[in-house]
N, C-alpha and C. Protein backbone atom coordinates (compact mmCIF):
# COMPACT_ATOMS: atom_id res chain seq x y z
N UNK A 1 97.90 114.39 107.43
CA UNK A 1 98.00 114.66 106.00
C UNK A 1 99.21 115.56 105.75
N UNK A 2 99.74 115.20 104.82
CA UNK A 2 101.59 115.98 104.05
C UNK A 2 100.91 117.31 103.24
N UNK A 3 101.34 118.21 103.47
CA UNK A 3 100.85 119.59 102.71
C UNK A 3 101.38 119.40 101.49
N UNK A 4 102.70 118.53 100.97
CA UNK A 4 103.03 118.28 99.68
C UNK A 4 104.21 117.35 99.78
N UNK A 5 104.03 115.84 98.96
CA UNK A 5 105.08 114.93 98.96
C UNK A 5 106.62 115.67 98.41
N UNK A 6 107.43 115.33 98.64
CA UNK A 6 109.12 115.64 97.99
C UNK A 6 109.70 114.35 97.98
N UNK A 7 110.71 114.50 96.98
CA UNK A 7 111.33 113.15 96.05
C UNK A 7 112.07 112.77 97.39
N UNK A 8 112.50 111.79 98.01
CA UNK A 8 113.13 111.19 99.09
C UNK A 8 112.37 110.84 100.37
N UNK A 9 110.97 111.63 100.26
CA UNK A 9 110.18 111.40 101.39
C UNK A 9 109.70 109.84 101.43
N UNK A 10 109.53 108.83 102.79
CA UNK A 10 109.04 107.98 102.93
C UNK A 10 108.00 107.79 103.22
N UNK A 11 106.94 107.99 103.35
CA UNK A 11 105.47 107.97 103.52
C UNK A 11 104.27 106.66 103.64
N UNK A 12 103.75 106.64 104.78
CA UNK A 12 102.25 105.64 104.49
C UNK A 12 101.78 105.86 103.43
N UNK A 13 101.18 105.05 102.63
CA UNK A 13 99.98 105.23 101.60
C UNK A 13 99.43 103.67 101.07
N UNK A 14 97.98 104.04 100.75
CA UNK A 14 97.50 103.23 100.25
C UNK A 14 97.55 102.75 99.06
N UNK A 15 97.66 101.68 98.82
CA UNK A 15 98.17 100.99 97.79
C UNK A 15 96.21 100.54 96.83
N UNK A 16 95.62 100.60 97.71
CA UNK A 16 94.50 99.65 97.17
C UNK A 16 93.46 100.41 96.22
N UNK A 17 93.08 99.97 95.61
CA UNK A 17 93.28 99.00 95.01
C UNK A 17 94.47 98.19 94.14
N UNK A 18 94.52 97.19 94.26
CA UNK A 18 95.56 96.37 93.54
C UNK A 18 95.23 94.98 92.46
N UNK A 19 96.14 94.94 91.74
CA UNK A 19 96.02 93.62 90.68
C UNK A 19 96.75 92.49 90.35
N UNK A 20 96.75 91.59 90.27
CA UNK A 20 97.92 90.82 90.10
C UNK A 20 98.99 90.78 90.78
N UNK A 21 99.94 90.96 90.75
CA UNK A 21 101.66 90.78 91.70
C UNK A 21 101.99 92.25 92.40
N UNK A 22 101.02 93.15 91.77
CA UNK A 22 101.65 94.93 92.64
C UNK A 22 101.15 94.34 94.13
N UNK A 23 101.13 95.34 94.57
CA UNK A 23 101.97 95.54 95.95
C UNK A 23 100.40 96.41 96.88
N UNK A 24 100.29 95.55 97.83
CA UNK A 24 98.59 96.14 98.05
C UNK A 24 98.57 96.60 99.54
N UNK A 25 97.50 97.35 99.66
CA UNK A 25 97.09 97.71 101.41
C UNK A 25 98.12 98.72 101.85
N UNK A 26 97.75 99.20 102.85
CA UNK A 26 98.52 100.63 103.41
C UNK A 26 99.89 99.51 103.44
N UNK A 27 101.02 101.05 103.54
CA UNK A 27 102.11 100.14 103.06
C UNK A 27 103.15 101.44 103.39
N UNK A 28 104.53 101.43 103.67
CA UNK A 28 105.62 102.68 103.13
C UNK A 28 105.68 102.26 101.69
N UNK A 29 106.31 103.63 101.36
CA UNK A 29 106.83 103.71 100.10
C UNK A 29 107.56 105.49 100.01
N UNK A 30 108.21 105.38 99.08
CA UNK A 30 109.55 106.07 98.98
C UNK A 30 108.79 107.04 97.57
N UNK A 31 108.67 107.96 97.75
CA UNK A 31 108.73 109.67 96.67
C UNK A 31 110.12 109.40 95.77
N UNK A 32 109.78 109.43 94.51
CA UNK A 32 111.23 109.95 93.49
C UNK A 32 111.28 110.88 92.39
N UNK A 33 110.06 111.04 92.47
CA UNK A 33 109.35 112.16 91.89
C UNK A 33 109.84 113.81 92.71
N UNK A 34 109.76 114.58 91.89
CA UNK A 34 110.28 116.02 92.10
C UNK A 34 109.38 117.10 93.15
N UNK A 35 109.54 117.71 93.78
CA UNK A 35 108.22 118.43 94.74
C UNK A 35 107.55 119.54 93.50
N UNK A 36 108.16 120.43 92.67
CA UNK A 36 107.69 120.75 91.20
C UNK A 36 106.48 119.59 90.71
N UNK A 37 106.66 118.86 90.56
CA UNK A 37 105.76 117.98 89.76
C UNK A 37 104.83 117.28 90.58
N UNK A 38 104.90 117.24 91.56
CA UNK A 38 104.13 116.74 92.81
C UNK A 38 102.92 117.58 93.16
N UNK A 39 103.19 119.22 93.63
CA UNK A 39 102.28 119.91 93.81
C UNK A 39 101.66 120.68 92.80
N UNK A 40 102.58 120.55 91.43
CA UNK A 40 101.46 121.14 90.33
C UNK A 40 100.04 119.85 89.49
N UNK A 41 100.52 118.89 90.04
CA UNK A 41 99.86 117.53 89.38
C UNK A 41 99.04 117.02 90.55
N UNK A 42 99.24 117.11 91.60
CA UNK A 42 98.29 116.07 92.90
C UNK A 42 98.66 114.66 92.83
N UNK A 43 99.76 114.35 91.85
CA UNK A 43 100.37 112.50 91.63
C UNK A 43 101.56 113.22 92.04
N UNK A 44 102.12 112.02 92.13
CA UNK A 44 103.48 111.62 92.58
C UNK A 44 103.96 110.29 92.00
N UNK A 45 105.28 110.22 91.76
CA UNK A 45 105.86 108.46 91.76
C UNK A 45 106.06 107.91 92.85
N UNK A 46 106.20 106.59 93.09
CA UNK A 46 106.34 106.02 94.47
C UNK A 46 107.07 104.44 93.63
N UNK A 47 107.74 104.24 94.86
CA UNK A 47 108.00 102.80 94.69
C UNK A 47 108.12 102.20 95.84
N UNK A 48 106.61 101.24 96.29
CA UNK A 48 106.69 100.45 97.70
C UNK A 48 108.00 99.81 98.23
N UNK A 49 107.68 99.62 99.29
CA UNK A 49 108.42 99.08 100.36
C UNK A 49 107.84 97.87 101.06
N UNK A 50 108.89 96.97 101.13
CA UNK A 50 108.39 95.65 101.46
C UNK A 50 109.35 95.28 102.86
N UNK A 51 108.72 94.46 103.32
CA UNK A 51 109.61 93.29 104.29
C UNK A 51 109.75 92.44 103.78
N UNK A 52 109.75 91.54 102.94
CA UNK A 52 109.81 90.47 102.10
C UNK A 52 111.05 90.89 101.27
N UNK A 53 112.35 89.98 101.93
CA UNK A 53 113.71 90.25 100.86
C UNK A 53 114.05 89.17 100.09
N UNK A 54 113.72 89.88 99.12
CA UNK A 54 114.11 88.41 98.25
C UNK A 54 115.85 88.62 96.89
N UNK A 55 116.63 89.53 97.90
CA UNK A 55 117.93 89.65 97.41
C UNK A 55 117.64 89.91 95.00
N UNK A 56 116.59 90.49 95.01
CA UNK A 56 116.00 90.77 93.92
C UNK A 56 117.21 92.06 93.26
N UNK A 57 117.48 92.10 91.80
CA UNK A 57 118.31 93.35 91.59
C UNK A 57 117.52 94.71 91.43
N UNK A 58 116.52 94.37 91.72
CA UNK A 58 115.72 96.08 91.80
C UNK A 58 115.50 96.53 92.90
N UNK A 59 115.92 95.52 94.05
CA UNK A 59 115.46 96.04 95.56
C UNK A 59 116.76 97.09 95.74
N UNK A 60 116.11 98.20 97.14
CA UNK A 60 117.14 98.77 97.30
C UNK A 60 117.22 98.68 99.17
N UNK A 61 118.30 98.25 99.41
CA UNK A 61 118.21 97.80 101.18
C UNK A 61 117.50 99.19 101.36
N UNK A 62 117.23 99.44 102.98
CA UNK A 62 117.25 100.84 103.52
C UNK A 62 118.07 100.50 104.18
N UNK A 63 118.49 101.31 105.29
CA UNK A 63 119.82 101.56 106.11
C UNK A 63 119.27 100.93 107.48
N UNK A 64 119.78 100.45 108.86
CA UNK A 64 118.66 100.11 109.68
C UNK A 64 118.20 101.55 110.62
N UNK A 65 119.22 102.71 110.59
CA UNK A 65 118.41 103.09 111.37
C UNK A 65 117.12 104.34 110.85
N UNK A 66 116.32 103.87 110.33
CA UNK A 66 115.21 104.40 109.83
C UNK A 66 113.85 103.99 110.59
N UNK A 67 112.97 104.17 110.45
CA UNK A 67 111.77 103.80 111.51
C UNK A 67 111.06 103.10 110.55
N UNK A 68 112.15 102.94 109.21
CA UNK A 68 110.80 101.10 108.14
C UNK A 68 112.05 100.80 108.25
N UNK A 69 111.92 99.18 107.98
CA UNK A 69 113.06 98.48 107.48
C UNK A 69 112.44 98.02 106.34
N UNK A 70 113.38 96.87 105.72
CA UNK A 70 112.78 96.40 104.30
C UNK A 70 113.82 97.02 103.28
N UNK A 71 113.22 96.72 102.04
CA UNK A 71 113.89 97.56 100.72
C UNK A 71 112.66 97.72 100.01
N UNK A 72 113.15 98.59 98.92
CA UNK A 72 112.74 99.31 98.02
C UNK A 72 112.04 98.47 97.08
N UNK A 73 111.06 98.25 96.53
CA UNK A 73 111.07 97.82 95.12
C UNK A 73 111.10 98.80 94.13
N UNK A 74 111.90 98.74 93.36
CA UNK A 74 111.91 99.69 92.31
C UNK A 74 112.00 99.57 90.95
N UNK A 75 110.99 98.19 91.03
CA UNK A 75 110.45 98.38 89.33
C UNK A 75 108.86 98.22 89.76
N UNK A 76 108.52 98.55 91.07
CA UNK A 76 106.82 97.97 90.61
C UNK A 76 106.59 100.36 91.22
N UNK A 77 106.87 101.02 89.93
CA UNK A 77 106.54 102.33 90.35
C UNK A 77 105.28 102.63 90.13
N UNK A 78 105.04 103.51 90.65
CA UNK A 78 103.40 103.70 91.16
C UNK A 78 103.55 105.20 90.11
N UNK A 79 102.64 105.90 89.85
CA UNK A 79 101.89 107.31 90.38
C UNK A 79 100.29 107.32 90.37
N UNK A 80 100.46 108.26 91.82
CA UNK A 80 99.39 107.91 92.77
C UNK A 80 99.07 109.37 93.10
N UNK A 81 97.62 109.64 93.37
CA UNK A 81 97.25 110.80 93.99
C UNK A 81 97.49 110.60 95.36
N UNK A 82 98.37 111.43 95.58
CA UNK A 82 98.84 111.38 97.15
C UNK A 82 98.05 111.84 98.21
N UNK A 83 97.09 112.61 97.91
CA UNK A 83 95.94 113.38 99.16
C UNK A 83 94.95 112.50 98.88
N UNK A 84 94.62 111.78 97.86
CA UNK A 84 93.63 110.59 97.84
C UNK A 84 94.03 109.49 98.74
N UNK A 85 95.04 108.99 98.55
CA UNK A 85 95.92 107.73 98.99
C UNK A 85 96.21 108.33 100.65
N UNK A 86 96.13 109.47 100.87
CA UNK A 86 96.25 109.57 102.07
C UNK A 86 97.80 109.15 102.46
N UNK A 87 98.74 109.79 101.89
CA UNK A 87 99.94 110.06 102.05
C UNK A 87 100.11 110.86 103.74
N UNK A 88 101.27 109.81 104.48
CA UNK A 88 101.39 110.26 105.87
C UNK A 88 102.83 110.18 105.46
N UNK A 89 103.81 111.22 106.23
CA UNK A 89 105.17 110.77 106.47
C UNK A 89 105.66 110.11 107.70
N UNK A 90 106.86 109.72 107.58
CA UNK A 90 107.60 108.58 108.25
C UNK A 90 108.44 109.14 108.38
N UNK A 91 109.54 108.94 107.31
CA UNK A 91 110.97 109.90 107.21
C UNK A 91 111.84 110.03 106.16
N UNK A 92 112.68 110.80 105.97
CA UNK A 92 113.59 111.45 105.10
C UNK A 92 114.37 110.25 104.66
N UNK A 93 114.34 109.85 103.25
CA UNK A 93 115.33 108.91 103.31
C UNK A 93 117.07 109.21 103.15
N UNK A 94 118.23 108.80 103.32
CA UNK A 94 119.29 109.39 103.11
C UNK A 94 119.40 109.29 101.38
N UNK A 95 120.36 110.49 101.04
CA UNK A 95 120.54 110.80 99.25
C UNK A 95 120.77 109.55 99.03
N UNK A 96 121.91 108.69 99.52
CA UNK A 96 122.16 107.78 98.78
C UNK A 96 121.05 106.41 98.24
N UNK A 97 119.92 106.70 99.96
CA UNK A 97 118.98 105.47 98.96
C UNK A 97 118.55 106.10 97.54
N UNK A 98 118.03 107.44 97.94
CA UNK A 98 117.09 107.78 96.96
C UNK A 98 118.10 107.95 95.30
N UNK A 99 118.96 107.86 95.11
CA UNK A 99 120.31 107.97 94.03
C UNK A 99 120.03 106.64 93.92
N UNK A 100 119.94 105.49 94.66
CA UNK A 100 120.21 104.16 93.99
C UNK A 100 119.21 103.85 93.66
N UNK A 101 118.21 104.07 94.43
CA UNK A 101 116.56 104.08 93.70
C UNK A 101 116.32 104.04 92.21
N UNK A 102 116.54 105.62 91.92
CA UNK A 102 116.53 106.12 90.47
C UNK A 102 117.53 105.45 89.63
N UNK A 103 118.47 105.45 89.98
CA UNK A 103 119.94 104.37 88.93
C UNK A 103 118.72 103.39 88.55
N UNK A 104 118.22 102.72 89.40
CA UNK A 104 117.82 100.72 88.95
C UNK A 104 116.64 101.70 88.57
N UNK A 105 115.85 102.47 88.80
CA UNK A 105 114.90 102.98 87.72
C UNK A 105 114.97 103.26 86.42
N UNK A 106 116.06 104.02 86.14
CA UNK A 106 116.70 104.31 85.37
C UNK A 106 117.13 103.41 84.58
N UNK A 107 118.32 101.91 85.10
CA UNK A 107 118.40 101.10 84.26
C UNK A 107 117.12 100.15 83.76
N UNK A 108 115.53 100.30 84.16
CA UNK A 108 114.79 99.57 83.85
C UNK A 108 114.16 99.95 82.91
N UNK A 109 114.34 101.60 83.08
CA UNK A 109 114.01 101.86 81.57
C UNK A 109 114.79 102.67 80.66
N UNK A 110 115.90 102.07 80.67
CA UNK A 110 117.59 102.62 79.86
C UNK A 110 117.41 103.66 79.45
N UNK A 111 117.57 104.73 80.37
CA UNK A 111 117.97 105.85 80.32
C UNK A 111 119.08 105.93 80.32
């Protein structure tokens, strides 16, 4: 168990329950959410991580040498109680994923 998620962290968590096209079952996924807003709330944002590339404009590659491969989805964002969901870490992602992350977040909801 993570004593408190931070925005760039990669982490296990459970996805489930799920509905329709989101993204289900233990899974990585990527923090973009602030450590401020994380440990005063018990949620967090997240946006899963897939192996399934489907060259989509919201995916964001990861780099290979990380211990997930895959990309980002970053329009299916979550917030999730992270000590419920049983948030584990993995690893640090580099600034630049987590910057391109938020951009296509950002452009999805034109900021």
């Amino acid at each position: 168990m993570i004593n408190i998620v931070r925005n760039g962290d990669i982490v296990w968590l459970d996805f489930n329950p799920q509905s329709g096209h989101e993204q289900k079952g233990r899974r990585p996924a990527i923090v973009i959410s602030p450590q401020i807003y994380n440990s005063k709330t018990g949620l967090a944002l997240f946006c899963p991580i897939t192996n399934q590339i489907k060259v989509y404009p919201f995916e964001v590659i990861l780099p290979e040498n990380l211990p997930v491969t895959g990309v980002i989805i970053s329009d299916q964002i979550k917030s999730l109680d992270w000590k419920v969901r049983n948030a584990e870490f993995i690893a640090k992602a580099p600034a630049a994923v987590l910057i391109e992350t938020i951009k296509k977040v950002s452009a999805l909801i034109k900021i």
